[in-house]
Protein backbone atom coordinates (compact mmCIF):
# COMPACT_ATOMS: atom_id res chain seq x y z
CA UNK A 1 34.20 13.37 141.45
CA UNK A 2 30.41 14.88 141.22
CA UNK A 3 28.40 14.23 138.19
CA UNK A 4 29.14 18.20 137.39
CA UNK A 5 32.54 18.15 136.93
CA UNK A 6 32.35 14.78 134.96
CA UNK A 7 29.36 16.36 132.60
CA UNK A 8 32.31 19.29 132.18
CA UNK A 9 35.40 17.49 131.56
CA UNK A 10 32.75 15.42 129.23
CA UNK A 11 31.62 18.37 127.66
CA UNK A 12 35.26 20.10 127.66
CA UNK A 13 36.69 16.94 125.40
CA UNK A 14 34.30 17.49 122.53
CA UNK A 15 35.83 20.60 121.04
CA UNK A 16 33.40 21.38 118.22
CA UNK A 17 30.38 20.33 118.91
CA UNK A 18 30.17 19.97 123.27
CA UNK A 19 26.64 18.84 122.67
CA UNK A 20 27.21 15.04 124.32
CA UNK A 21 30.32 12.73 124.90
CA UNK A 22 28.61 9.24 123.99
CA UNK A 23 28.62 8.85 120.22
CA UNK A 24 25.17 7.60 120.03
CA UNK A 25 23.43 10.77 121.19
CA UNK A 26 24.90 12.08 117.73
CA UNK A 27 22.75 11.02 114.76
CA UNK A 28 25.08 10.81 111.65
CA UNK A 29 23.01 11.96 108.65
CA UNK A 30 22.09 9.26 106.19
CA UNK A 31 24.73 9.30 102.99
CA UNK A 32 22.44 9.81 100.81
CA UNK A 33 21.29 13.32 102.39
CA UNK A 34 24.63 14.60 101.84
CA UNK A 35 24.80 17.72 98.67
CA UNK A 36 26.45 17.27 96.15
CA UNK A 37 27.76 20.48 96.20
CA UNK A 38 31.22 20.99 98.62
CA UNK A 39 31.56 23.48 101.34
CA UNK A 40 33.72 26.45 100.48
CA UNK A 41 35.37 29.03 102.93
CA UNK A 42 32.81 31.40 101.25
CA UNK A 43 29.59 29.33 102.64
CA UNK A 44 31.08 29.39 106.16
CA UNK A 45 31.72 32.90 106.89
CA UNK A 46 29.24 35.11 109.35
CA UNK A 47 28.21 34.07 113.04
CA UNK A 48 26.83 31.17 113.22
CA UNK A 49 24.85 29.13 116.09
CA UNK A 50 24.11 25.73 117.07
CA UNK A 51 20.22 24.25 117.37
CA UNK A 52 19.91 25.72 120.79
CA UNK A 53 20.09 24.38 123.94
CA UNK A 54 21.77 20.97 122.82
CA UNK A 55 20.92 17.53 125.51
CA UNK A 56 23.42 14.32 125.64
CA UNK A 57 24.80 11.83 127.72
CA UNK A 58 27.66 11.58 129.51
CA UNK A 59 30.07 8.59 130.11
CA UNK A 60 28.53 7.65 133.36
CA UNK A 61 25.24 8.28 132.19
CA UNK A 62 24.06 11.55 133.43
CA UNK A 63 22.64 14.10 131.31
CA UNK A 64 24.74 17.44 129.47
CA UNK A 65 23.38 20.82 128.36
CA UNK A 66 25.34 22.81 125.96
CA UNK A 67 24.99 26.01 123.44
CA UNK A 68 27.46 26.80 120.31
CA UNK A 69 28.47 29.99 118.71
CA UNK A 70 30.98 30.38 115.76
CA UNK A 71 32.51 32.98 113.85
CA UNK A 72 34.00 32.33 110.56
CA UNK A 73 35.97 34.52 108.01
CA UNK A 74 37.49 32.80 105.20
CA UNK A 75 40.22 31.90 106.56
CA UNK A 76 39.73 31.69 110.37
CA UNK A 77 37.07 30.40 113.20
CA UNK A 78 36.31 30.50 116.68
CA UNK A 79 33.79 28.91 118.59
CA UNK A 80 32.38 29.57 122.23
CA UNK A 81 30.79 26.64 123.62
CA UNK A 82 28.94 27.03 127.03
CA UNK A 83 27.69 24.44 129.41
CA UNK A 84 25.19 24.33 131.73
CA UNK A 85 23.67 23.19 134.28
CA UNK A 86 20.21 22.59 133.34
CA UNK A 87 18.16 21.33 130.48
CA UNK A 88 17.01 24.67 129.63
CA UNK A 89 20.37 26.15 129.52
CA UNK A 90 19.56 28.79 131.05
CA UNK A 91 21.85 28.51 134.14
CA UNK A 92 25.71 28.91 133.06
CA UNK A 93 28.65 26.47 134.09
CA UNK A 94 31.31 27.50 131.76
CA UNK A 95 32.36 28.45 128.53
CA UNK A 96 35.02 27.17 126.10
CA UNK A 97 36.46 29.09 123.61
CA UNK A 98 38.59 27.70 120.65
CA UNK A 99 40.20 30.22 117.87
CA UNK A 100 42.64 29.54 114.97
CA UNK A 101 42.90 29.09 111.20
CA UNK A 102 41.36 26.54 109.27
CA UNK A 103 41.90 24.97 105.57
CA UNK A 104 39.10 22.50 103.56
CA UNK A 105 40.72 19.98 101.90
CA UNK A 106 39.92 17.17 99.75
CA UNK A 107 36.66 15.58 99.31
CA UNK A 108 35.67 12.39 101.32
CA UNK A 109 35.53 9.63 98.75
CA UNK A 110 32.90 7.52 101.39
CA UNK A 111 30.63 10.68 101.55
CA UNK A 112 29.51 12.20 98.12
CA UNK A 113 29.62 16.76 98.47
CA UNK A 114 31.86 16.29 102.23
CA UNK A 115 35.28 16.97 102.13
CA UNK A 116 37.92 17.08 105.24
CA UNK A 117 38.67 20.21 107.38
CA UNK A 118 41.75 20.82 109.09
CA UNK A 119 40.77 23.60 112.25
CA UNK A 120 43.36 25.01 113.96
CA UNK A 121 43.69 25.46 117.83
CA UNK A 122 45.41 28.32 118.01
CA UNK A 123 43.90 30.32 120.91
CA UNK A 124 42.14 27.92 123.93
CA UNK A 125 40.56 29.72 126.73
CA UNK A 126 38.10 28.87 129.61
CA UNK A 127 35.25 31.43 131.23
CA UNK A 128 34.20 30.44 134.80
CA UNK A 129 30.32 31.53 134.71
CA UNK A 130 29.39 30.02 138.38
CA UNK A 131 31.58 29.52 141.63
CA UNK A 132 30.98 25.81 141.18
CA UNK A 133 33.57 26.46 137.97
CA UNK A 134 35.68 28.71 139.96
CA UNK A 135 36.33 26.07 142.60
CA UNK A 136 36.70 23.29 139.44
CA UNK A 137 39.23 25.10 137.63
CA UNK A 138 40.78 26.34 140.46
CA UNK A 139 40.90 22.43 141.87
CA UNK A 140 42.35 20.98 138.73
CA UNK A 141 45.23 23.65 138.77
CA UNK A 142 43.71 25.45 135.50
CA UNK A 143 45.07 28.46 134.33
CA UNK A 144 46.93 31.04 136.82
CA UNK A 145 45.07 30.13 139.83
CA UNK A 146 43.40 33.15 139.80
CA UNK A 147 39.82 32.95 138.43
CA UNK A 148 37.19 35.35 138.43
CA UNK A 149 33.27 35.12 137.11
CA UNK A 150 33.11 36.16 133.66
CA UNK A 151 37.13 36.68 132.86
CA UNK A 152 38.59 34.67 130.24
CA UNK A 153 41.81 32.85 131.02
CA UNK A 154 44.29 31.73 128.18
CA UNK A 155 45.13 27.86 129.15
CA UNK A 156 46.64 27.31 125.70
CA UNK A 157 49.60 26.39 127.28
CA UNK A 158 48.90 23.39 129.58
CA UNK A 159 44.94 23.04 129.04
CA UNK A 160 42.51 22.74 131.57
CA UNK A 161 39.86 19.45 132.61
CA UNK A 162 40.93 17.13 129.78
CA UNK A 163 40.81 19.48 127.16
CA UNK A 164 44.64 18.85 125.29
CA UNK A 165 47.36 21.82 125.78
CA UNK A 166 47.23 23.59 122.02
CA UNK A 167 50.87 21.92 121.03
CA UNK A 168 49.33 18.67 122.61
CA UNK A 169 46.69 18.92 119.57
CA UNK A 170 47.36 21.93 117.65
CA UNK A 171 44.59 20.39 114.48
CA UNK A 172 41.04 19.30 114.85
CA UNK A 173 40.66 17.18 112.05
CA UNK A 174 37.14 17.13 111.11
CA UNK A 175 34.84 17.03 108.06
CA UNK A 176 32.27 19.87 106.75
CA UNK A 177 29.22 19.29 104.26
CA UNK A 178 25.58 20.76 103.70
CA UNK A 179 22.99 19.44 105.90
CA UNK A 180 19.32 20.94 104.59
CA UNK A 181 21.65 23.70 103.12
CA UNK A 182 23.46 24.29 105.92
CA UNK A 183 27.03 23.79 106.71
CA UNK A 184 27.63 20.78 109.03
CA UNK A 185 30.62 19.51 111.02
CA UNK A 186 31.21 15.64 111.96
CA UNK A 187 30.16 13.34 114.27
CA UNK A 188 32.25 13.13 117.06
CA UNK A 189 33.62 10.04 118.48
CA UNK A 190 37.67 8.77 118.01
CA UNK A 191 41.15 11.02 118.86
CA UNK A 192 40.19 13.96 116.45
CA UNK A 193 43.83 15.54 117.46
CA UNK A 194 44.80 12.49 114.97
CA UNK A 195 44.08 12.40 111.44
CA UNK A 196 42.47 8.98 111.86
CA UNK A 197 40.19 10.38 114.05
CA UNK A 198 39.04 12.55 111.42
CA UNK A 199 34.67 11.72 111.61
CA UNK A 200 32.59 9.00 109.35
CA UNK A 201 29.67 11.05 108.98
CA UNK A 202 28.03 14.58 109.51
CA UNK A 203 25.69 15.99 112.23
CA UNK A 204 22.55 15.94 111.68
CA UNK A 205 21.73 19.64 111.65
CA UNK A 206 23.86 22.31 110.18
CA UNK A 207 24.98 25.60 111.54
CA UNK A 208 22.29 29.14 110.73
CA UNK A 209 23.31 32.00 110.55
CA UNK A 210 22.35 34.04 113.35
CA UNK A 211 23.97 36.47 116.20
CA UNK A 212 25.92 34.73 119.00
CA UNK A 213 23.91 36.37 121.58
CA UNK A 214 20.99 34.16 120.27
CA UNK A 215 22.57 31.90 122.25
CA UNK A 216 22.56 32.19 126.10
CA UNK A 217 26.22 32.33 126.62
CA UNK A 218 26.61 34.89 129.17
CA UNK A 219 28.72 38.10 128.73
CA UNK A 220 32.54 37.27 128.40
CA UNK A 221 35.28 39.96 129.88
CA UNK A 222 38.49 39.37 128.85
CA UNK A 223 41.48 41.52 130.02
CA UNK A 224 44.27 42.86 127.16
CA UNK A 225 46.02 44.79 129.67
CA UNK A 226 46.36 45.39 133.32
CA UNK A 227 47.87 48.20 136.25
CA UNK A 228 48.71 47.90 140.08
CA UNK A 229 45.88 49.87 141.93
CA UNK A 230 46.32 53.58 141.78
CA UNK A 231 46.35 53.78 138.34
CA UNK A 232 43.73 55.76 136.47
CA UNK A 233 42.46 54.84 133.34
CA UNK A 234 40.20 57.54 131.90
CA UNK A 235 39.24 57.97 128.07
CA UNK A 236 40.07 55.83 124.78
CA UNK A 237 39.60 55.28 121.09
CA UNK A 238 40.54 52.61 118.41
CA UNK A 239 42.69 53.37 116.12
CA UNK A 240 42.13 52.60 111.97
CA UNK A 241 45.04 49.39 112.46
CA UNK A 242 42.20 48.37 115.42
CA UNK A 243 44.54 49.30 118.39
CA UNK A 244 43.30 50.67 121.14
CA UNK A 245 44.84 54.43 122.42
CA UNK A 246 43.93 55.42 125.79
CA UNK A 247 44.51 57.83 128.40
CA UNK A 248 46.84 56.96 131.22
CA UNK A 249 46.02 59.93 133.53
CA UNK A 250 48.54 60.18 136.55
CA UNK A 251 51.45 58.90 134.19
CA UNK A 252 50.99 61.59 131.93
CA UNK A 253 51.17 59.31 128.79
CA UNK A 254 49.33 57.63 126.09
CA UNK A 255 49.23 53.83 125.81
CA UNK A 256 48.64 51.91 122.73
CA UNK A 257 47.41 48.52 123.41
CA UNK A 258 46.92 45.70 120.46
CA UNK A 259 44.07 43.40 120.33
CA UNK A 260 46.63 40.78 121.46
CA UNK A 261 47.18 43.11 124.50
CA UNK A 262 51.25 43.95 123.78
CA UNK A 263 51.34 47.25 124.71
CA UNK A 264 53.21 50.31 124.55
CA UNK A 265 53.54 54.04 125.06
CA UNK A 266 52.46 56.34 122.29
CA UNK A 267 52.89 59.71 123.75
CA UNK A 268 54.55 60.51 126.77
CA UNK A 269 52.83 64.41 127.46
CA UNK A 270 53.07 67.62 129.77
CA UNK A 271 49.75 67.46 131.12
CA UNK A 272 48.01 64.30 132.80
CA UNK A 273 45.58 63.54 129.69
CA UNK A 274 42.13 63.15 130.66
CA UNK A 275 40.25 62.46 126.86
CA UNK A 276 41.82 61.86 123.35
CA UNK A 277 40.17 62.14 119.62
CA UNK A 278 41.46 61.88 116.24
CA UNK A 279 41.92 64.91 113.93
CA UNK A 280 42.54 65.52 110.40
CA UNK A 281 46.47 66.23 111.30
CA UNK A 282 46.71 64.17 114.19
CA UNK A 283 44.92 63.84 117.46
CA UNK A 284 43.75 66.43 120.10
CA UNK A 285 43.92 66.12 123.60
CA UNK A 286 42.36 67.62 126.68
CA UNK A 287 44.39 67.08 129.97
CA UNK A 288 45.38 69.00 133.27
CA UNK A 289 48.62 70.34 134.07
CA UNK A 290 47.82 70.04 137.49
CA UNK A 291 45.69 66.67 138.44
CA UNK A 292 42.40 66.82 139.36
CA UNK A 293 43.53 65.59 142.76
CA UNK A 294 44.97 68.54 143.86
CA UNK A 295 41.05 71.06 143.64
CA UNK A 296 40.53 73.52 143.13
CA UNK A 297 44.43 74.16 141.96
CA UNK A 298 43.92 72.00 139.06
CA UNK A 299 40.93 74.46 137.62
CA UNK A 300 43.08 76.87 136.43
CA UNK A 301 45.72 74.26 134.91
CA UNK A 302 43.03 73.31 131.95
CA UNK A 303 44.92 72.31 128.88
CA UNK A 304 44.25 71.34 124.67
CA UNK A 305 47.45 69.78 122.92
CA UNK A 306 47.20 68.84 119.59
CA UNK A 307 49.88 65.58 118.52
CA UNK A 308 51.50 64.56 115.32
CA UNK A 309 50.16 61.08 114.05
CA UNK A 310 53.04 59.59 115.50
CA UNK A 311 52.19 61.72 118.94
CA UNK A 312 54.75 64.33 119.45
CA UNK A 313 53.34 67.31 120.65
CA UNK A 314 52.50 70.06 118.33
CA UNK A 315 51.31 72.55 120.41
CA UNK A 316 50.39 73.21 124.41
CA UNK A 317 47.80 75.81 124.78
CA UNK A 318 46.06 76.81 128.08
CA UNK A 319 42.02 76.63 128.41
CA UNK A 320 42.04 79.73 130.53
CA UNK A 321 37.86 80.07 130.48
CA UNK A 322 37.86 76.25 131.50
CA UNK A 323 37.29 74.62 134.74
CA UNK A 324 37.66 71.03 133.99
CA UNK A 325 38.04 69.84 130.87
CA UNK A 326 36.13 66.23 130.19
CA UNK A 327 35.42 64.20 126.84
CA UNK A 328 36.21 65.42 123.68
CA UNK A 329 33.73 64.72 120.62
CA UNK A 330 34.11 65.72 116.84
CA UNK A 331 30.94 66.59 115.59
CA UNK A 332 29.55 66.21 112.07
CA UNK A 333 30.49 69.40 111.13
CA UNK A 334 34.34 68.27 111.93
CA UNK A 335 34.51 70.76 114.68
CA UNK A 336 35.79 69.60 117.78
CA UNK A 337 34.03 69.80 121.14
CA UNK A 338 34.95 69.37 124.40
CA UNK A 339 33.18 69.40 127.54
CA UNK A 340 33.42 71.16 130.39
CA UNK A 341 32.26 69.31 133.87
CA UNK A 342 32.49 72.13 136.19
CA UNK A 343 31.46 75.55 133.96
CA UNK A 344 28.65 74.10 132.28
CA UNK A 345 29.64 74.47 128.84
CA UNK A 346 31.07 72.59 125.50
CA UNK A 347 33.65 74.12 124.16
CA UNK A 348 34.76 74.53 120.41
CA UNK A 349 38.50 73.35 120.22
CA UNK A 350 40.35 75.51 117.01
CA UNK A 351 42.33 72.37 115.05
CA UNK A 352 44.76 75.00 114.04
CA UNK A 353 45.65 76.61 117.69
CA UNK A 354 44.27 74.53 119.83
CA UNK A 355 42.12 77.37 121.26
CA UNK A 356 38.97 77.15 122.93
CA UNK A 357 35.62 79.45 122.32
CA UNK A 358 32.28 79.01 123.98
CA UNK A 359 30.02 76.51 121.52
CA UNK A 360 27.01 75.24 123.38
CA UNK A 361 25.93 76.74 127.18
CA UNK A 362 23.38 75.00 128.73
CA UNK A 363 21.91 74.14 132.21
CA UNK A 364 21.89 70.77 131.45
CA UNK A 365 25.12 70.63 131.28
CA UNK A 366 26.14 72.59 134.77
CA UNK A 367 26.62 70.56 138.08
CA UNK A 368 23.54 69.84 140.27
CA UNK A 369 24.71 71.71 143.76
CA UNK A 370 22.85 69.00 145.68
CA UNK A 371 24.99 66.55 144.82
CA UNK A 372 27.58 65.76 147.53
CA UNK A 373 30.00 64.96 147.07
CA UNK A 374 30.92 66.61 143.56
CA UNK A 375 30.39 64.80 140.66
CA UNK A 376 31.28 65.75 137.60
CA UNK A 377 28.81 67.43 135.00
CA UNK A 378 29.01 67.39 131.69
CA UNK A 379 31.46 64.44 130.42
CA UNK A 380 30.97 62.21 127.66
CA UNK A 381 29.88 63.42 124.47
CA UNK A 382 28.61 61.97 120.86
CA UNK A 383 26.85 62.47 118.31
CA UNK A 384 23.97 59.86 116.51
CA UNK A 385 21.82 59.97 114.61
CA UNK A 386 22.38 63.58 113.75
CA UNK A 387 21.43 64.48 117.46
CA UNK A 388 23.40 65.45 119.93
CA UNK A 389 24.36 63.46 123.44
CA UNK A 390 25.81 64.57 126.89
CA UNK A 391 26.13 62.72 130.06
CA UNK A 392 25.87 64.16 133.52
CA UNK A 393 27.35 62.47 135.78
CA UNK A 394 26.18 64.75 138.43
CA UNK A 395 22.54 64.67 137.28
CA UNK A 396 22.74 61.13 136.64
CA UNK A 397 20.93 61.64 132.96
CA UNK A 398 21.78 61.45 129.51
CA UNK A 399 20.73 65.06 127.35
CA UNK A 400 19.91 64.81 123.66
CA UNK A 401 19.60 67.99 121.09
CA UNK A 402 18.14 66.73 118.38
CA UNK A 403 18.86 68.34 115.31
CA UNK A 404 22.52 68.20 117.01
CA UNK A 405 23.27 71.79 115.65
CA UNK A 406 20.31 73.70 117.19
CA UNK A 407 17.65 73.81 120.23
CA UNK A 408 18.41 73.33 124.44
CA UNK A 409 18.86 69.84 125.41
CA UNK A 410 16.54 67.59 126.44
CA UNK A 411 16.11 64.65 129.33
CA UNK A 412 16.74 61.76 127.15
CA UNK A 413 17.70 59.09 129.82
CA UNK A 414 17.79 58.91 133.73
CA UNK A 415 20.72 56.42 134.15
CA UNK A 416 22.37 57.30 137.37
CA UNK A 417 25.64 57.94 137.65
CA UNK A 418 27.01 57.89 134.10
CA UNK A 419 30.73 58.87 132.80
CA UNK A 420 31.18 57.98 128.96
CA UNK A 421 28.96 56.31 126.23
CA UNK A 422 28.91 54.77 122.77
CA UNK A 423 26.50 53.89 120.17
CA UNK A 424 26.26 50.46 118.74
CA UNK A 425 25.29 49.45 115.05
CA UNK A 426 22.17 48.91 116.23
CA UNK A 427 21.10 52.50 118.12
CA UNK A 428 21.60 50.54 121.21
CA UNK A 429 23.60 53.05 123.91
CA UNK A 430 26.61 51.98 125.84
CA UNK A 431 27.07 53.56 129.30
CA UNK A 432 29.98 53.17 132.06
CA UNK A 433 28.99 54.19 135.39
CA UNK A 434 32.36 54.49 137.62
CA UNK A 435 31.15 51.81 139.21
CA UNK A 436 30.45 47.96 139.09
CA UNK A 437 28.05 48.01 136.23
CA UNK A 438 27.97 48.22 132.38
CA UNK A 439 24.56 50.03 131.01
CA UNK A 440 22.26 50.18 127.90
CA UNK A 441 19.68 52.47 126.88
CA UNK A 442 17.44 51.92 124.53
CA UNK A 443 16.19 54.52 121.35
CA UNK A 444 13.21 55.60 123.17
CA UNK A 445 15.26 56.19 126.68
CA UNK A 446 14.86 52.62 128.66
CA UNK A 447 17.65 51.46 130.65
CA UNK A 448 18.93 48.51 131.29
CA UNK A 449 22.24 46.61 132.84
CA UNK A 450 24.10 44.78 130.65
CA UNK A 451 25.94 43.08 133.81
CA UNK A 452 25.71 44.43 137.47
CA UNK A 453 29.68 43.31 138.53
CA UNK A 454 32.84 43.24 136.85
CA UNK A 455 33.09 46.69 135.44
CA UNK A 456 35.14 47.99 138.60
CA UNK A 457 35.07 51.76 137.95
CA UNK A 458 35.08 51.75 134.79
CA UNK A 459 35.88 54.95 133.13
CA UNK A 460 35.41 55.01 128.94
CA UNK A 461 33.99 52.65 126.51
CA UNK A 462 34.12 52.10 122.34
CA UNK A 463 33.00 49.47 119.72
CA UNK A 464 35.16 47.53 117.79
CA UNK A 465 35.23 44.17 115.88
CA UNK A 466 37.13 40.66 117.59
CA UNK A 467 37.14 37.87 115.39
CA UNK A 468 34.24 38.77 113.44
CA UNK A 469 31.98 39.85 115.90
CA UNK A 470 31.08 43.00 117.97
CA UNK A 471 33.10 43.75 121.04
CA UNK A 472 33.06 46.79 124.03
CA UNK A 473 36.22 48.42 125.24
CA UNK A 474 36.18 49.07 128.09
CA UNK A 475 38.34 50.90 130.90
CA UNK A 476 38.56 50.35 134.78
CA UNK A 477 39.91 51.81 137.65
CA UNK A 478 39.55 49.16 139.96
CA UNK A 479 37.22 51.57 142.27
CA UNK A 480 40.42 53.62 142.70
CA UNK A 481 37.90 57.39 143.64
CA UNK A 482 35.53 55.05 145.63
CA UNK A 483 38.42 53.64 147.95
CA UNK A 484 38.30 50.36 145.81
CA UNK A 485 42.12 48.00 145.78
CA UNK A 486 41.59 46.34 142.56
CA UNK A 487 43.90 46.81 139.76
CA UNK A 488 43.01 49.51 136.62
CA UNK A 489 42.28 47.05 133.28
CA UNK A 490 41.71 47.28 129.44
CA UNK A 491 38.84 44.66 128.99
CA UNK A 492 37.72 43.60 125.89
CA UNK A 493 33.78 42.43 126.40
CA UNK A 494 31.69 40.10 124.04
CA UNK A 495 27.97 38.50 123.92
CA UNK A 496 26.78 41.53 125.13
């Protein structure tokens, strides 16, 4: 076996900490450094990182990198452990990711402010990050046989490269104290799926506080739901019980997916649904009568229905002024907008009759005739900041009208080929191209990739939370307008 695979099944066995296998790389802090002072659920939550780029030893002798990242709430954890292949950790094998409950129990009479922790293995999942960890997995019969770079695979069930099925060790018995006023975990050494097992002294460093993508871990796609080839995906939202509701276009229905990725459908509608927003009695929603397949017949088939909250259709009225109906917005005001991709125009969506009147014209927002073949114009639209934002995917820009009530719209971003966009916490801009890659813009208009493969036409994007840290929604189409075979997904991204 090469020395990579044994650093990984090395790494893989040491579920917590992944920073060496032999015990002697692990300095146990001296008893007498321990607080007095005992860990509560409290002192744990928040994201939390390991001391970097972490350097052991291996069994045979041959040296492992690692990184950590937790997340803890008060009553549950995760961790994403990545290895690598160098000592800068800077080139990505694989990562590891454990989630579960957890309960602190009784203090450890040897070790004065430590107490035990009982950490649940609920969730186990492996992340090829290289084609050498591909092939491994792939080799050692991990998972469904199917891996891909950067997709998440559930191996809870029969584990993967030594590391124990979940109902082969369902607890992690470990102990947690303050090291230098930080929370620390044991060192590792016997069978910590036994209670015996359960560690003799802490780390020597303690967990910060800090954001997991202070460590290089490498973005992590994971997919909640997934549709033969043909299937197009096109707008979504999240819901207030964090559900995801999106836009199943050729079926003509709604889909509501959980964060678990059960799904179901929510609305079952007249019209193929191209976008979807909430409202204060429901939800609106722009589709086509006709699909967009079928130009220019599907022009004249523009349509605004407004649904219950439980999504039976309220009322069906006909956009007659519109030529293609796009993303839907509500703006501060609690109007709601919709734009339209082939006349150049946002329209102002009445919550009452679902009718449509003229709100913003702009030549922004019309198609660029150059462009061949046709692209759609204006599309995605938000507002931030209290400015306004439109992407053209036929200009290949993002327009901002800033205050977002008044003034033309302005170049604020040349992206390329753009379709819908979100804003993080941060002012950072989340783009999805139709195509293979996943962009951000800056607050002063710069533009970067946040990965360059993966995305496979994807269509929508929004923000939400996963176990205590930030995650992007995101919807494919496997390529299905670019002639592309792959199947339409619901990903769920993270360390991005």
């Amino acid at each position: 076996m090469s020395h990579i695979a044994l650093r990984a099944i090395c790494l893989a066995s040491s579920l917590a900490v992944l920073a060496a296998c032999s015990q002697e790389s692990q300095t146990p802090v001296p008893e007498q450094r321990s607080a007095v002072k005992l860990v509560t659920p409290a002192d744990l939550v928040g994201a939390r990182v390991g001391p970097g780029c972490e350097v052991g030893e291996t069994a045979d002798g041959s040296p492992s990198y690692a990184t950590r990242s937790y997340t803890f709430s008060e009553a549950d954890w995760s961790i994403q452990v990545t290895s690598y292949t160098d000592d800068g950790c800077t080139q990505p094998f694989f990562s590891l990711g454990i989630a579960g409950g957890y309960e602190l129990g009784a203090p450890v009479e040897s070790l004065p402010g430590v107490r035990a922790g009982d950490f649940y293995r609920d969730e186990l999942t492996f992340t090829a990050r290289s084609q050498a960890a591909i092939d491994l997995f792939n080799g050692a019969g991990c998972g469904d046989g199917d891996w891909r770079l950067n997709v998440a695979q559930d191996v809870g069930a029969e584990g993967c490269i030594g590391v124990e099925a979940v109902h082969e060790c369902p607890i992690d018995y470990d102990i947690v104290g303050f090291v230098d006023g930080l929370p620390a975990s044991g060192v590792r050494g016997g069978d910590m799926c036994d209670v015996e097992g359960r560690p003799a002294a802490l780390q020597s460093a303690g967990l910060a506080l800090g954001a997991p993508d202070a460590v290089h871990v490498g973005v992590t796609f994971e997919i909640l739901a997934e549709y033969p080839n043909g299937a197009f995906l096109e707008n979504l939202i999240v819901t207030q019980d964090n559900d995801i509701l999106f836009t199943h276009y050729f079926d003509k229905t709604i889909v509501r997916v959980g964060q678990d990725g059960a799904t179901e459908v929510f609305a079952a509608l007249p019209v193929h649904p191209v976008s979807i927003v909430r409202s204060q009695a429901g939800f609106v929603v722009a589709g086509h009568s006709t699909p967009f397949t079928e130009f220019p017949a599907f022009t004249q088939t523009n349509t605004i229905l407004r649904l219950t909250p439980a999504g039976e259709v309220e009322t069906s009225t006909l956009a007659g002024d519109a030529r293609f109906l796009n993303g839907l917005h509500v703006l501060p005001s609690g109007d709601v907008v919709v734009a339209d991709s082939i006349a150049g125009v946002l329209w102002r969506v009445d919550p009452q009759t679902g009718e449509t009147t003229s709100w913003l014209a702009d030549n922004a927002l019309a198609p660029d005739p150059t462009v061949q073949p046709f692209r759609p114009a204006a599309n995605g639209v938000k507002t931030h900041n209290g400015a306004l934002y439109v992407s053209s995917s036929s200009k290949g820009a993002i327009f901002k009208r800033d205050p977002w009530s008044d003034g033309d719209l302005q170049l604020f971003a040349k992206t390329g080929g753009v379709d819908d966009f979100i804003f993080g916490d941060d002012g950072v801009l989340y783009a999805t191209t139709h195509g293979e890659a996943l962009l951000k813009v800056s607050a002063d208009g710069v533009v970067e990739e946040v990965f360059g493969g993966g995305c496979g036409g994807c269509t929508a994007i929004a923000m939400t939370q996963w176990q205590g840290r930030p995650a992007l929604l995101v919807l494919t189409t496997g390529g299905l307008l670019e002639g592309g075979t792959a199947p339409a997904r619901v990903l769920r991204v993270q360390n991005f």
